[in-house]
Protein backbone atom coordinates (compact mmCIF):
# COMPACT_ATOMS: atom_id res chain seq x y z
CA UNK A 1 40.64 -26.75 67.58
CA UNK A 2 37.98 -24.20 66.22
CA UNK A 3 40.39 -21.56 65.32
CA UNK A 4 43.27 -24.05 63.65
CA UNK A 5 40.31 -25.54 61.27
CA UNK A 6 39.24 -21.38 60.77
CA UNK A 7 42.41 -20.06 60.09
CA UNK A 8 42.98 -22.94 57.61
CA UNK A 9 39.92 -22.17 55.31
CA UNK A 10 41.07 -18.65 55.61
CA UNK A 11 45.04 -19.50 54.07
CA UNK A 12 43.63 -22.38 51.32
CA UNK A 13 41.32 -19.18 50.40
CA UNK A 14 43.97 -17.14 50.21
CA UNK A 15 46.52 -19.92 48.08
CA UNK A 16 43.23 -20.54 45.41
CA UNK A 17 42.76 -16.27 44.92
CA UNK A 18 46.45 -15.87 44.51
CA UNK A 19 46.66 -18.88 42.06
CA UNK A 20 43.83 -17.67 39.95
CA UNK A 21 42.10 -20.39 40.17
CA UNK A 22 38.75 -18.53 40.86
CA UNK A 23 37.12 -16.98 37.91
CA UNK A 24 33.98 -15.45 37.00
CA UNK A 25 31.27 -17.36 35.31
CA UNK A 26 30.81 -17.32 31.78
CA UNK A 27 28.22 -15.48 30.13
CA UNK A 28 25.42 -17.82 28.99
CA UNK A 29 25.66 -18.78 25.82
CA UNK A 30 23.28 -17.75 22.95
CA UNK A 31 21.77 -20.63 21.07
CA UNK A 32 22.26 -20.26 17.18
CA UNK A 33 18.61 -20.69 15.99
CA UNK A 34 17.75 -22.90 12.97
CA UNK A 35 16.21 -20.75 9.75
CA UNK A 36 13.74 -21.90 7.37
CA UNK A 37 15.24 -20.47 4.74
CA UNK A 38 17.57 -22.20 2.07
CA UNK A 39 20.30 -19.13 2.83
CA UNK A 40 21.06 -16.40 5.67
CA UNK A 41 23.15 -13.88 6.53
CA UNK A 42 22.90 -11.51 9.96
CA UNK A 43 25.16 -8.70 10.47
CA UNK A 44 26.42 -6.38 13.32
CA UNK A 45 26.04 -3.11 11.16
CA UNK A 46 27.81 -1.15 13.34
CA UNK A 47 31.22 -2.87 12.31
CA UNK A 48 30.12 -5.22 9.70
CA UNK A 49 31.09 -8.32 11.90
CA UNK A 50 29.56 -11.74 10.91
CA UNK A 51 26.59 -12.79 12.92
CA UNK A 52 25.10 -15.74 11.36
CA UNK A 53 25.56 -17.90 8.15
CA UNK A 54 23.49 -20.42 6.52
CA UNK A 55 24.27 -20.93 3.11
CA UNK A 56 25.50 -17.46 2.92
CA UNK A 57 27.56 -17.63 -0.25
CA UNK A 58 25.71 -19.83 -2.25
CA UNK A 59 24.07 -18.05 -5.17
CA UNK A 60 20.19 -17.98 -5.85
CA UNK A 61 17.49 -15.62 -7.23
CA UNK A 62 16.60 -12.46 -5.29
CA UNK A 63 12.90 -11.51 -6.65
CA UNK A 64 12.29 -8.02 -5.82
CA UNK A 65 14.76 -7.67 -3.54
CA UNK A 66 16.91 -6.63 -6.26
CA UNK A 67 15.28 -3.41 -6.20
CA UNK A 68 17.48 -2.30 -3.07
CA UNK A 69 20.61 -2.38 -5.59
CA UNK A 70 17.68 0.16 -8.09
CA UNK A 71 17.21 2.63 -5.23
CA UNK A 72 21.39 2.58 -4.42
CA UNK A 73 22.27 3.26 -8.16
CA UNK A 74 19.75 6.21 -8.47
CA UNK A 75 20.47 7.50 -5.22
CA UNK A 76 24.21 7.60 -6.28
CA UNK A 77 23.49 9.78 -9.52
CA UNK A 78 25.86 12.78 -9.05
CA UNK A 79 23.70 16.30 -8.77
CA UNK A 80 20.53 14.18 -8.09
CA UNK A 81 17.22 16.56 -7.59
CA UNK A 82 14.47 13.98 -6.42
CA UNK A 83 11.74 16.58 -7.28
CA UNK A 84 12.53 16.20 -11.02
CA UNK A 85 9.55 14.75 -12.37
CA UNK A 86 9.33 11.86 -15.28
CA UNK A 87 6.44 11.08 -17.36
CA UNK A 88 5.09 7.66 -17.05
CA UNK A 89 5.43 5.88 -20.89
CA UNK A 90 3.39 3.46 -22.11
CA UNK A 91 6.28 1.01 -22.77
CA UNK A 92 6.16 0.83 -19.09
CA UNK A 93 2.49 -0.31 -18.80
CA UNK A 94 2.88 -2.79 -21.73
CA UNK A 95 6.26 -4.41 -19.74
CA UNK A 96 3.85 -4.40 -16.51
CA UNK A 97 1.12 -6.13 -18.38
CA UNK A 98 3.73 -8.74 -20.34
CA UNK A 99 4.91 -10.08 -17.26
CA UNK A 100 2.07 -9.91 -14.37
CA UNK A 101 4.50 -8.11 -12.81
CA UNK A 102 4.06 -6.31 -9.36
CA UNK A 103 2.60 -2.70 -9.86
CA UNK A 104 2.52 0.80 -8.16
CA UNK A 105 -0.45 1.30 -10.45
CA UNK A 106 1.02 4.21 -12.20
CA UNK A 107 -1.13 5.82 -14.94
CA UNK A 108 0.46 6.52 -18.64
CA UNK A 109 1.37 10.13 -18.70
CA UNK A 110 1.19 11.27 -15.16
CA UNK A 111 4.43 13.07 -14.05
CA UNK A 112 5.68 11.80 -11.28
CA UNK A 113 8.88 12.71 -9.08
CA UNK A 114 11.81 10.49 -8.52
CA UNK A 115 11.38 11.02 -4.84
CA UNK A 116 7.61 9.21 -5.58
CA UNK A 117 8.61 6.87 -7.95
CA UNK A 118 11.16 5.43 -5.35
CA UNK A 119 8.45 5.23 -2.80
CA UNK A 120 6.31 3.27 -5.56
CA UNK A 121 9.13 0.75 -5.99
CA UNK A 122 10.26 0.18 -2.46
CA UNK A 123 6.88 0.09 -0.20
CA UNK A 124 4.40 -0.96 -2.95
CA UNK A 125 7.03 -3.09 -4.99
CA UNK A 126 6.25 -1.66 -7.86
CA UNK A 127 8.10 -2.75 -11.10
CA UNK A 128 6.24 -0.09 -13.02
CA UNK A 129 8.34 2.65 -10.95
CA UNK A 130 11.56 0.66 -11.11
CA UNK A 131 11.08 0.44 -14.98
CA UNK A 132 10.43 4.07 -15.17
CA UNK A 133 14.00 5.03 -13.06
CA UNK A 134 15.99 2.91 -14.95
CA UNK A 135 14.72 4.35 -18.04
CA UNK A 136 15.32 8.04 -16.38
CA UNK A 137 18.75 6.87 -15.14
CA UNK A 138 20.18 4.55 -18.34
CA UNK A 139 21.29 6.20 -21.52
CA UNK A 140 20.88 5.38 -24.78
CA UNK A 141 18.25 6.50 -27.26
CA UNK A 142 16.15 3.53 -26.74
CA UNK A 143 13.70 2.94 -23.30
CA UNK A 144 15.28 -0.71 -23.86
CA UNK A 145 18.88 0.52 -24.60
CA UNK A 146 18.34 3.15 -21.62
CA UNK A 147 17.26 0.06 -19.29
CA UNK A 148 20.08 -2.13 -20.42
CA UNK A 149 22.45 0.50 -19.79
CA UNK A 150 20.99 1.37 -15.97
CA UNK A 151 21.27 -3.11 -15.66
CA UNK A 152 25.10 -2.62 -16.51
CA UNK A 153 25.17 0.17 -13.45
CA UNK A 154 23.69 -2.15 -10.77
CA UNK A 155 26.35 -4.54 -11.79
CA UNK A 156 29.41 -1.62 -12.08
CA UNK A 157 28.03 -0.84 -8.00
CA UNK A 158 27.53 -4.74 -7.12
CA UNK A 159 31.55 -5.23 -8.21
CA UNK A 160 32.39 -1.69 -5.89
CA UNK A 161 30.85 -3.19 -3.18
CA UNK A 162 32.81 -6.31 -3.31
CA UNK A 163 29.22 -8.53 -3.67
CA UNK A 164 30.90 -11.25 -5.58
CA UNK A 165 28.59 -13.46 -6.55
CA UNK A 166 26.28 -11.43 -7.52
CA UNK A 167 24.85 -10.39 -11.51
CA UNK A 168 21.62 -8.30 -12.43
CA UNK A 169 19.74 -8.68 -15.55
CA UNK A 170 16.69 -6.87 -14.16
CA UNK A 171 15.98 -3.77 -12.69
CA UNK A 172 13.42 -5.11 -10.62
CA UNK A 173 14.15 -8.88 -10.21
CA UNK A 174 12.03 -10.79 -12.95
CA UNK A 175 14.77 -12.87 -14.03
CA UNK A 176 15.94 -13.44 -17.83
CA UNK A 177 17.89 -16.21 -16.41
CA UNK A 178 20.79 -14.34 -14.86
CA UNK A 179 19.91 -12.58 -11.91
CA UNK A 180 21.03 -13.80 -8.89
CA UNK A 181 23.27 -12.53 -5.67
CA UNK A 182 23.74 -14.17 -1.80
CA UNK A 183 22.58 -13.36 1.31
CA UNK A 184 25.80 -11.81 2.24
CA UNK A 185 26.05 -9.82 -1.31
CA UNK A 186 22.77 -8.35 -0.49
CA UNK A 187 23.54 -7.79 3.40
CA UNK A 188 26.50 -6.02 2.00
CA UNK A 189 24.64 -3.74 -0.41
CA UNK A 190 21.72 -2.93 2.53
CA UNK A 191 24.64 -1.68 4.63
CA UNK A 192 25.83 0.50 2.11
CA UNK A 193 21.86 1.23 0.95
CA UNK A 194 20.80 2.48 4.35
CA UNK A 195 24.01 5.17 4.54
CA UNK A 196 21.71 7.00 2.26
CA UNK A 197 19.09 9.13 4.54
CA UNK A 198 16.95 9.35 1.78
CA UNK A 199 16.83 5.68 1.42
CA UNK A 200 16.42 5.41 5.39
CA UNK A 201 13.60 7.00 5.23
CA UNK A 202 11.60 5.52 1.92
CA UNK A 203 12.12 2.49 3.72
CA UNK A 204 11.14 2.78 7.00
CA UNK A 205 8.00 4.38 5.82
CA UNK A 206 4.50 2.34 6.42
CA UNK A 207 2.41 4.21 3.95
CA UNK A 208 2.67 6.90 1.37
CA UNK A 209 0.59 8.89 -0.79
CA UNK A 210 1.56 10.04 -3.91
CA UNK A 211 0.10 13.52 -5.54
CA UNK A 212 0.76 13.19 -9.41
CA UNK A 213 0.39 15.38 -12.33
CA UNK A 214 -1.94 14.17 -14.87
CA UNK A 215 -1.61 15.27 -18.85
CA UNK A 216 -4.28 17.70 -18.13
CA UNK A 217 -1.91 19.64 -15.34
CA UNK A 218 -4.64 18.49 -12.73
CA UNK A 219 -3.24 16.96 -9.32
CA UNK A 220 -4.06 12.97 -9.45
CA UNK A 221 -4.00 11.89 -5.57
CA UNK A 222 -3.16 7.98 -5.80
CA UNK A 223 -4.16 5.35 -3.47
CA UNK A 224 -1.72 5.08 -0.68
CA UNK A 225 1.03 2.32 -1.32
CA UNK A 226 2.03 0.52 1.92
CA UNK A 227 4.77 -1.24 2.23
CA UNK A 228 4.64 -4.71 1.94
CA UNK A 229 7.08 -5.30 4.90
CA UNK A 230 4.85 -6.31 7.82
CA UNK A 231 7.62 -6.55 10.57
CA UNK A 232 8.48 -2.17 10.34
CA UNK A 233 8.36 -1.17 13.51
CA UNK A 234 8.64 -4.72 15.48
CA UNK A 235 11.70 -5.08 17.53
CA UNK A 236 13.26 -1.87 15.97
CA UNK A 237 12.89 -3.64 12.72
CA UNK A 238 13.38 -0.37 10.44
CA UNK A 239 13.05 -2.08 6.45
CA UNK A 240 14.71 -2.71 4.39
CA UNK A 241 13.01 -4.90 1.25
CA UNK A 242 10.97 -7.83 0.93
CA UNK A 243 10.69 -10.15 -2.34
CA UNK A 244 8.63 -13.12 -3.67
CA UNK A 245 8.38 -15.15 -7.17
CA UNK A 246 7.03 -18.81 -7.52
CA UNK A 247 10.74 -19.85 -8.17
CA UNK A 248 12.48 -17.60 -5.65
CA UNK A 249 9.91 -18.42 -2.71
CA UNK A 250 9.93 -15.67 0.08
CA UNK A 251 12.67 -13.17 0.85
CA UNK A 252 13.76 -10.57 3.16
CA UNK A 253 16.73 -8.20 2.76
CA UNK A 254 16.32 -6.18 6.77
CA UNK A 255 17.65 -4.00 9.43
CA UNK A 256 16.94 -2.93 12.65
CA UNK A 257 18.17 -1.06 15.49
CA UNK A 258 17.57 -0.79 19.56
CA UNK A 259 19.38 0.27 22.26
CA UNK A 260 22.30 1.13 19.87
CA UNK A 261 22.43 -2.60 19.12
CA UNK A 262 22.19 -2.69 14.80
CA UNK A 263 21.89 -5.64 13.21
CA UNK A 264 21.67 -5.88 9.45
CA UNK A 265 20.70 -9.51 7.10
CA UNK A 266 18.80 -11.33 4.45
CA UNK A 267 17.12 -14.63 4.34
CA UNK A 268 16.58 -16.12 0.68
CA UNK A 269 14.42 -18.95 -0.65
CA UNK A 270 12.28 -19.13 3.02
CA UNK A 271 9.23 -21.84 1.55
CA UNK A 272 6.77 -19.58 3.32
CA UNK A 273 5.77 -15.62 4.17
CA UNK A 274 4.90 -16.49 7.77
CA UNK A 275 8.66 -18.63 7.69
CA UNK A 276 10.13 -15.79 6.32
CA UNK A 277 8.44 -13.57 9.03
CA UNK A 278 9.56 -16.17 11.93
CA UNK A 279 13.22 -16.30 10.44
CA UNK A 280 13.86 -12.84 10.36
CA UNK A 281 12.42 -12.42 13.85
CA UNK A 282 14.85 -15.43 14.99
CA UNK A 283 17.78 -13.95 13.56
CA UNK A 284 17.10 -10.19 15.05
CA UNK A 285 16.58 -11.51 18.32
CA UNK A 286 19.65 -13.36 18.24
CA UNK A 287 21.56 -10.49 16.78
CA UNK A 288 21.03 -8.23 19.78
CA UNK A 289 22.08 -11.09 22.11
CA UNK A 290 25.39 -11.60 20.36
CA UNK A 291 26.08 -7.83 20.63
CA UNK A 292 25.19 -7.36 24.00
């Protein structure tokens, strides 16, 4: 009786393996996690597949995040030397005073390089330094026509990179009432951004000093600018640009990288810094799990 009832387990084993009917387990699933923000985008930067969306297309201010699309068009000039130095104008201190704007504290005739003046825009935020490369970068025979021109760049790349919802009116993200792009516009343009070595390395960058040339010819050594984004380092969290304004809350354009797992995103309009912090953290996190 024992070895009829044995050898039948053995053949309706054998019928349920040749049907198929045994499979392996699925993978756990990974839980989509909810985002502060008003709008989110997380990409796998390795082959630009869509992570996560929240809002993703819908259009809304960028504060200084808009400085990542600064740093692509000057680091696209043809024949670009970033040792040339530029002279600091007072047209850019009196724009820096009109609008309380965000400053690299850059003095009125020091000479400073491009190379500097990029690391003054995208660790310190400085508008001061943004001003002063679209002014370097624009022509024109005006510092205003010179900055309008450099404006109608950033939107010449934002239509090359296919960021359709997107338009710049400021180099540096103080609106005149028509700057605005989405979190997958600007996810699009960090992807492109961070091809750039030189870029890579501005923004990964916690600190920076900054050895001018005053009108004297005497070195000026400059208090170190670090860079306002507080998650470098975490999680393989390697920049790329944060942003703030009383209308445009708190915003985060990042990347990061481990274990050959890249993710690339932005979150727009979070209500808080620490949100903005816990959202981008969420969204990393999950990234890695959807890759793996």
């Amino acid at each position: 009786m024992r070895v009829r009832r044995a050898a039948a387990v053995v053949l309706t084993t054998g019928a349920v393996l040749a049907s198929g009917a045994l499979t392996a387990a699925p993978a756990q699933a990974v839980t989509t996690p909810s985002v502060n923000a008003k709008g989110g985008f997380l990409m796998n930067s390795a082959n630009g597949k869509t992570l996560f969306t929240k809002s993703a297309d819908t259009k809304r201010l960028t504060a200084s995040t808009t400085k990542v699309m600064t740093a692509k068009v000057v680091l696209s000039q043809s024949n670009l030397n970033l040792d040339t130095k530029v002279t600091i104008k007072k047209e850019v201190s009196n724009y820096i005073v009109s609008k309380g704007a965000s400053s690299a504290n850059l003095i009125v005739g020091d000479k400073v390089t491009v190379r500097q003046l990029l690391y003054g825009m995208m660790l310190k935020s400085g508008c001061d330094a943004a001003m002063t490369l679209a002014d370097k970068f624009g022509t024109g025979s005006t510092v205003n026509a010179r900055v309008k021109s450099f404006i109608g760049k950033m939107n010449t790349m934002a239509k090359s990179l296919g960021m359709t919802n997107t338009h710049f009116d400021s180099f540096d993200g103080i609106s005149n009432g028509s700057n605005y792009s989405t979190p997958r516009d600007l996810t699009k343009l960090a992807r492109s951004a961070m091809k750039s070595s030189t870029f890579k390395t501005v923004v990964k960058t916690k600190s920076y000093t900054a050895k001018t040339i005053t009108k004297t010819g005497s070195t000026r050594t400059m208090a170190a600018w670090k860079n306002t984004n507080t998650l470098l380092g975490w999680n393989g969290t390697l920049g790329v640009k944060t942003g703030s304004g009383s209308e445009a809350k708190y915003c985060l354009v990042f990347a990061a990288t481990l274990n050959g797992e890249s993710v690339i995103g932005t979150v727009l309009t979070a209500s808080s810094e620490a949100n903005r912090t816990a959202d981008v953290k969420k969204l990393i996190t999950y990234g890695y799990a959807k890759i793996s």
